[in-house]
C-alpha atoms as a PDB file:
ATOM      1  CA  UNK A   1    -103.616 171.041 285.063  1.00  0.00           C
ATOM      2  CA  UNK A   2    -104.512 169.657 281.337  1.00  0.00           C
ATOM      3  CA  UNK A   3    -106.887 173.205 280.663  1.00  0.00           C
ATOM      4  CA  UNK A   4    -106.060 175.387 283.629  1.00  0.00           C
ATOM      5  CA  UNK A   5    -109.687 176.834 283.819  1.00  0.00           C
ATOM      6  CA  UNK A   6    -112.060 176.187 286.750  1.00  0.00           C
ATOM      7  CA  UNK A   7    -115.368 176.793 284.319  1.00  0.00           C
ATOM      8  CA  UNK A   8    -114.274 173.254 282.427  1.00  0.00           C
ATOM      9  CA  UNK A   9    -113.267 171.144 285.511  1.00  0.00           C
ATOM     10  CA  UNK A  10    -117.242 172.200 286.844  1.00  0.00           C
ATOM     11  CA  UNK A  11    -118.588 171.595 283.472  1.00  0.00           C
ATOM     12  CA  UNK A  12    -116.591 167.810 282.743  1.00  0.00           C
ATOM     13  CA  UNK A  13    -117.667 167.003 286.611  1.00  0.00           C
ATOM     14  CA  UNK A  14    -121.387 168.294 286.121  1.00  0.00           C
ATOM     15  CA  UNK A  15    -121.460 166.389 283.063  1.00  0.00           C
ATOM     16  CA  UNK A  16    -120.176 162.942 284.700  1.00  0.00           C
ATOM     17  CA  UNK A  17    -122.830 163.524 286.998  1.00  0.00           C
ATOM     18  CA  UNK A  18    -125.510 163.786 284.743  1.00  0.00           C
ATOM     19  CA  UNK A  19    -124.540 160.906 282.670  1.00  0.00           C
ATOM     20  CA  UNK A  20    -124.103 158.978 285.729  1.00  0.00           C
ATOM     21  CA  UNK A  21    -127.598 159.740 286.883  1.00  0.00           C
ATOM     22  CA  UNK A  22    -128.817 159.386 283.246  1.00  0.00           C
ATOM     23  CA  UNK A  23    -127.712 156.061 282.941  1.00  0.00           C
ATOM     24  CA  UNK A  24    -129.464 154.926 286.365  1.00  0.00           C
ATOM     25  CA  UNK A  25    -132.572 156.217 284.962  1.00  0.00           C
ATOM     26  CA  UNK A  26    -132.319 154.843 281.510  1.00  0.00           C
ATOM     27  CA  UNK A  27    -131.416 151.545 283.065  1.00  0.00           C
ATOM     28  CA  UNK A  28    -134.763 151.662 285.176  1.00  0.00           C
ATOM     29  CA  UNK A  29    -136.622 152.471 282.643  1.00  0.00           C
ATOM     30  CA  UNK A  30    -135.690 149.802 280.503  1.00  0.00           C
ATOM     31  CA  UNK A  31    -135.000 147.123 283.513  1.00  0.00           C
ATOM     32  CA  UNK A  32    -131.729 146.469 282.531  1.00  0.00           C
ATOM     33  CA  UNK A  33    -129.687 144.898 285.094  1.00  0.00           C
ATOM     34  CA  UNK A  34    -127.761 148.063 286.465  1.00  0.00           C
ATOM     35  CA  UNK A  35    -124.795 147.986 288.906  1.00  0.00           C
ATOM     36  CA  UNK A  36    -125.456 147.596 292.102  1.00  0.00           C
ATOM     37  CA  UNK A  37    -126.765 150.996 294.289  1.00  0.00           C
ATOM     38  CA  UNK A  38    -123.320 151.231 296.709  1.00  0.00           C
ATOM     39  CA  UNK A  39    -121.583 151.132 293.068  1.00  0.00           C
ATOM     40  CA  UNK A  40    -123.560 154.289 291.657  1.00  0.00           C
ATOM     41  CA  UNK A  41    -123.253 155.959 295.247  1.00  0.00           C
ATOM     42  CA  UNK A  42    -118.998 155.412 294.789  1.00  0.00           C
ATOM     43  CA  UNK A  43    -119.188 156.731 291.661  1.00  0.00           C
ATOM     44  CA  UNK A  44    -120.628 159.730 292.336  1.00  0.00           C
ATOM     45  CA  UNK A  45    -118.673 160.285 295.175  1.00  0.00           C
ATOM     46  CA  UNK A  46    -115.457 159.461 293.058  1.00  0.00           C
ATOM     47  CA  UNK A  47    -116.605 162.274 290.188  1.00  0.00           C
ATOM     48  CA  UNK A  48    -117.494 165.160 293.109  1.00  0.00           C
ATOM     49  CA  UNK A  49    -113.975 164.523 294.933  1.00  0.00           C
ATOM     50  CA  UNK A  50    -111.851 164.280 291.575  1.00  0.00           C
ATOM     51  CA  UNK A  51    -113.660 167.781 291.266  1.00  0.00           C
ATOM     52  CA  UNK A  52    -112.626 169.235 294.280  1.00  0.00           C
ATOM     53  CA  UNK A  53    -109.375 167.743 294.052  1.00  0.00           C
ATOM     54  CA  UNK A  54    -109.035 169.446 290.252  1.00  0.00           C
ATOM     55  CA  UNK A  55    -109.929 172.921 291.891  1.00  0.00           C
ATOM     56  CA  UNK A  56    -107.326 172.226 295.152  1.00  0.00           C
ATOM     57  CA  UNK A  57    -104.887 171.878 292.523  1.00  0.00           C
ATOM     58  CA  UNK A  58    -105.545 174.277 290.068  1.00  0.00           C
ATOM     59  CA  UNK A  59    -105.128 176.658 293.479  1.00  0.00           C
ATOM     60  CA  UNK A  60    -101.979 174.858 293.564  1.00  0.00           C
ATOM     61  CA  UNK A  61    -100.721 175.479 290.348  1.00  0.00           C
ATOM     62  CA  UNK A  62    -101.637 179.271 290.022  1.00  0.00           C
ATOM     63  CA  UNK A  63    -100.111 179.960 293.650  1.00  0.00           C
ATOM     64  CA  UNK A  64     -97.094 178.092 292.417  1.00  0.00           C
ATOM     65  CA  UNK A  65     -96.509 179.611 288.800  1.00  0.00           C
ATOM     66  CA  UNK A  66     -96.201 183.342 290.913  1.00  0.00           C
ATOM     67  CA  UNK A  67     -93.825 181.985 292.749  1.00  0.00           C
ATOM     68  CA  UNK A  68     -91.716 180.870 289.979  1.00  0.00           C
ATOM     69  CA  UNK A  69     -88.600 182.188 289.393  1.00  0.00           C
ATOM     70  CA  UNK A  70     -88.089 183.555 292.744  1.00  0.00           C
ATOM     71  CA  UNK A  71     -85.613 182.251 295.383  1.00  0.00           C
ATOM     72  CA  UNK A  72     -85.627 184.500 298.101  1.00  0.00           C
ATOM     73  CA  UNK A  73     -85.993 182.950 301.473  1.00  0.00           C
ATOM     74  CA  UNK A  74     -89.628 184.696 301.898  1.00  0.00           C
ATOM     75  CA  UNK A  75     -90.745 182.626 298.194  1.00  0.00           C
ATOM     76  CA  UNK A  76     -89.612 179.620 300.081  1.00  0.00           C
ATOM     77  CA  UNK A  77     -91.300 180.252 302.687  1.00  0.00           C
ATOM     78  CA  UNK A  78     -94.337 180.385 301.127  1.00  0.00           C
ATOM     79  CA  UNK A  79     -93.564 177.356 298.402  1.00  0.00           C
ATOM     80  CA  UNK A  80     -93.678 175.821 301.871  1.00  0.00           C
ATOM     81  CA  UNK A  81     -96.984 176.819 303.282  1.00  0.00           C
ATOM     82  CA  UNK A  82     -98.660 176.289 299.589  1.00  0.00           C
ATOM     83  CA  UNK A  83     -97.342 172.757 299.775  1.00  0.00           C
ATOM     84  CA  UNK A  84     -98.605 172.222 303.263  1.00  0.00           C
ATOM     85  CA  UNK A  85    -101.925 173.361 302.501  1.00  0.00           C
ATOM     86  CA  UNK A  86    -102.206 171.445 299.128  1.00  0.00           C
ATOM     87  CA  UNK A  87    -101.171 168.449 301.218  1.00  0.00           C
ATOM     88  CA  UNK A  88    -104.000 168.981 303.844  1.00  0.00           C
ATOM     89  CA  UNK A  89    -106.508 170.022 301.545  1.00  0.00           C
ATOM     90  CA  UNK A  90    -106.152 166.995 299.600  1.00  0.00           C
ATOM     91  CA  UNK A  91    -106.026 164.822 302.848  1.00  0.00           C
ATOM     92  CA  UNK A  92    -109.304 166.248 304.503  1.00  0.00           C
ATOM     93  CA  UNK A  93    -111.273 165.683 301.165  1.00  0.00           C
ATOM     94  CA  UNK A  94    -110.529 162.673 301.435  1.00  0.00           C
ATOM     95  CA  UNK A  95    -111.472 161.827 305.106  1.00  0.00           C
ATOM     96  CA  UNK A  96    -114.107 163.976 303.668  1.00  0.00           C
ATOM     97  CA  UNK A  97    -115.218 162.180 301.068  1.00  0.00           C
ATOM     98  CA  UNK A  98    -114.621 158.422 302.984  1.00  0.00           C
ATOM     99  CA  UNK A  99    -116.681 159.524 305.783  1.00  0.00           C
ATOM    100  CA  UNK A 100    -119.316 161.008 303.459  1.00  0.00           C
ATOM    101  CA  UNK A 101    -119.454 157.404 301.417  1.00  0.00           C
ATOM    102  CA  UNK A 102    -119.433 155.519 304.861  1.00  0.00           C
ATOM    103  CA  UNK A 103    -122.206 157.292 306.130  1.00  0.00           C
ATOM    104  CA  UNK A 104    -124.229 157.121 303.097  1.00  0.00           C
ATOM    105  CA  UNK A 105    -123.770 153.362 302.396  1.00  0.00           C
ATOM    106  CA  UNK A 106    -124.910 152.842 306.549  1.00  0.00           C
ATOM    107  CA  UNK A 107    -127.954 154.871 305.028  1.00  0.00           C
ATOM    108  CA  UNK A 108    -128.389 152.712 302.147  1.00  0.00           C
ATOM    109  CA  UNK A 109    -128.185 149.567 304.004  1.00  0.00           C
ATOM    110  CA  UNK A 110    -130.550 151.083 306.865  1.00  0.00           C
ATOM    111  CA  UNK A 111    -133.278 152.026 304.333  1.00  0.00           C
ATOM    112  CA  UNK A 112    -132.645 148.210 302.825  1.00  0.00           C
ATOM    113  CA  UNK A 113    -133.526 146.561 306.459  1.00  0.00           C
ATOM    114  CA  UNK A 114    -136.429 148.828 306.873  1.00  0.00           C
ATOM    115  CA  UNK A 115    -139.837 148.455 304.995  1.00  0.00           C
ATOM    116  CA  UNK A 116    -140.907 152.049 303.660  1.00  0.00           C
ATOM    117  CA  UNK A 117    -144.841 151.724 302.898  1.00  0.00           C
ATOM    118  CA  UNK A 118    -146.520 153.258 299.739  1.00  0.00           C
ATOM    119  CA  UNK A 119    -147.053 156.286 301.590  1.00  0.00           C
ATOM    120  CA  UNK A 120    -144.269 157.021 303.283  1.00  0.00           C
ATOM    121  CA  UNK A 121    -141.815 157.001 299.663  1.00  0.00           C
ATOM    122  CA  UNK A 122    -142.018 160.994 299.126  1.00  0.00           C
ATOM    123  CA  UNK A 123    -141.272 161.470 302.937  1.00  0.00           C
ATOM    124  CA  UNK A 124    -138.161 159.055 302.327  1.00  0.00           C
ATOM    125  CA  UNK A 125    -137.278 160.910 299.194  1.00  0.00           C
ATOM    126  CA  UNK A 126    -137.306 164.294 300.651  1.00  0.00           C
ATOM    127  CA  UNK A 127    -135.400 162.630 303.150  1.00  0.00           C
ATOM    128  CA  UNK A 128    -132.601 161.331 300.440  1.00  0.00           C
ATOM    129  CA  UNK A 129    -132.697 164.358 298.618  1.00  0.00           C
ATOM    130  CA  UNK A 130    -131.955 166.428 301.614  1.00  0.00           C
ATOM    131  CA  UNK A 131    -128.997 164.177 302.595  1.00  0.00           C
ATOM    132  CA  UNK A 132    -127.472 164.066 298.857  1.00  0.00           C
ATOM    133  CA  UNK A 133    -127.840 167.791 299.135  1.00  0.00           C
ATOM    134  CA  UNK A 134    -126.026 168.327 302.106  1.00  0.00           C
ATOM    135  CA  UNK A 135    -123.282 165.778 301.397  1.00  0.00           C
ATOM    136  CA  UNK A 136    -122.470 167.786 298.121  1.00  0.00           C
ATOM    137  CA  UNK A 137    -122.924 171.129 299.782  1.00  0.00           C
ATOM    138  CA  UNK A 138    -120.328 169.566 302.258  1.00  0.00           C
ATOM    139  CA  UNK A 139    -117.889 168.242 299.637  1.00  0.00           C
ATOM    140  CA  UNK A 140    -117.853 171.153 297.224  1.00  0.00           C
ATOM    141  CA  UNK A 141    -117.420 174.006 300.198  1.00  0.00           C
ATOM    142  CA  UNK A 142    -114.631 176.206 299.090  1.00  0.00           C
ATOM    143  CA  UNK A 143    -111.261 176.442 301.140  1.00  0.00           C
ATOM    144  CA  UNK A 144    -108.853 178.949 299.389  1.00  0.00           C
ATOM    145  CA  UNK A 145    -105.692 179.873 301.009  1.00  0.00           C
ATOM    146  CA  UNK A 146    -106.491 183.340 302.793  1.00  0.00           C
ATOM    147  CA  UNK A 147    -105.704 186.219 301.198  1.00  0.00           C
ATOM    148  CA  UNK A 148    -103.224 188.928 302.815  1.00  0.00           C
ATOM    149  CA  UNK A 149    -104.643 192.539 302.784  1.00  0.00           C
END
């Protein structure tokens, strides 16, 4: 990895975020003609799975860079199994992170067909919240390699 440290890779992606968000709001605000609403949702699925995928492989890296050097058939073994899991990590936040868009763009085109009235909108943005909550809770859930005691 470019910095190695986990505290940047959280910072850059919480920043992206925010300027994503930031830009949707500014854009309201002045009624500028913003990209469409399945664009912003990509995006900010695109900036929390590059973050994940930053942390699976700074894992990566650190696990590897102990094993370095070594060439006994029990380092192999375990170059092995830290390759696997890098590989399946990578692959299930990313059937992760499809599924996660795909159900959130049905969402978005559910709450398009249906009419929310004036005072349903803070039931329907609890609603959203909850959902964007979960889907990052979701997304960002650790899975280390276990430890040996």
């Amino acid at each position: 990895m470019f910095l190695g440290n986990r505290t940047a890779i959280l910072a850059a992606s919480g920043i992206l975020l925010l300027l994503i968000v930031w830009g949707k709001v500014v854009g309201d605000i002045y009624r500028l003609p913003g990209p469409d609403s399945a664009l912003l949702l990509f995006q900010f699925m695109l900036v929390i799975f590059l973050m994940e995928a930053s942390t699976t492989v700074l894992t990566f890296d650190s696990t590897i860079r102990q094993l370095e050097g070594k060439n006994d058939d029990l380092s192999s073994l375990a170059r092995m199994r830290v390759m696997n899991w890098e590989r399946v990590q990578l692959f299930s936040l990313g059937r992760l992170t499809l599924a996660s868009f795909g159900l959130s763009l049905g969402l978005l085109i559910l709450g398009s067909l249906v009419s929310v009235s004036v005072n349903q909108i803070a039931f329907s943005g609890i609603l959203v919240l909850a959902a964007v909550v979960a889907i990052f809770v979701l997304l960002t859930y650790r899975r280390e390699p276990e430890q040996r005691r």
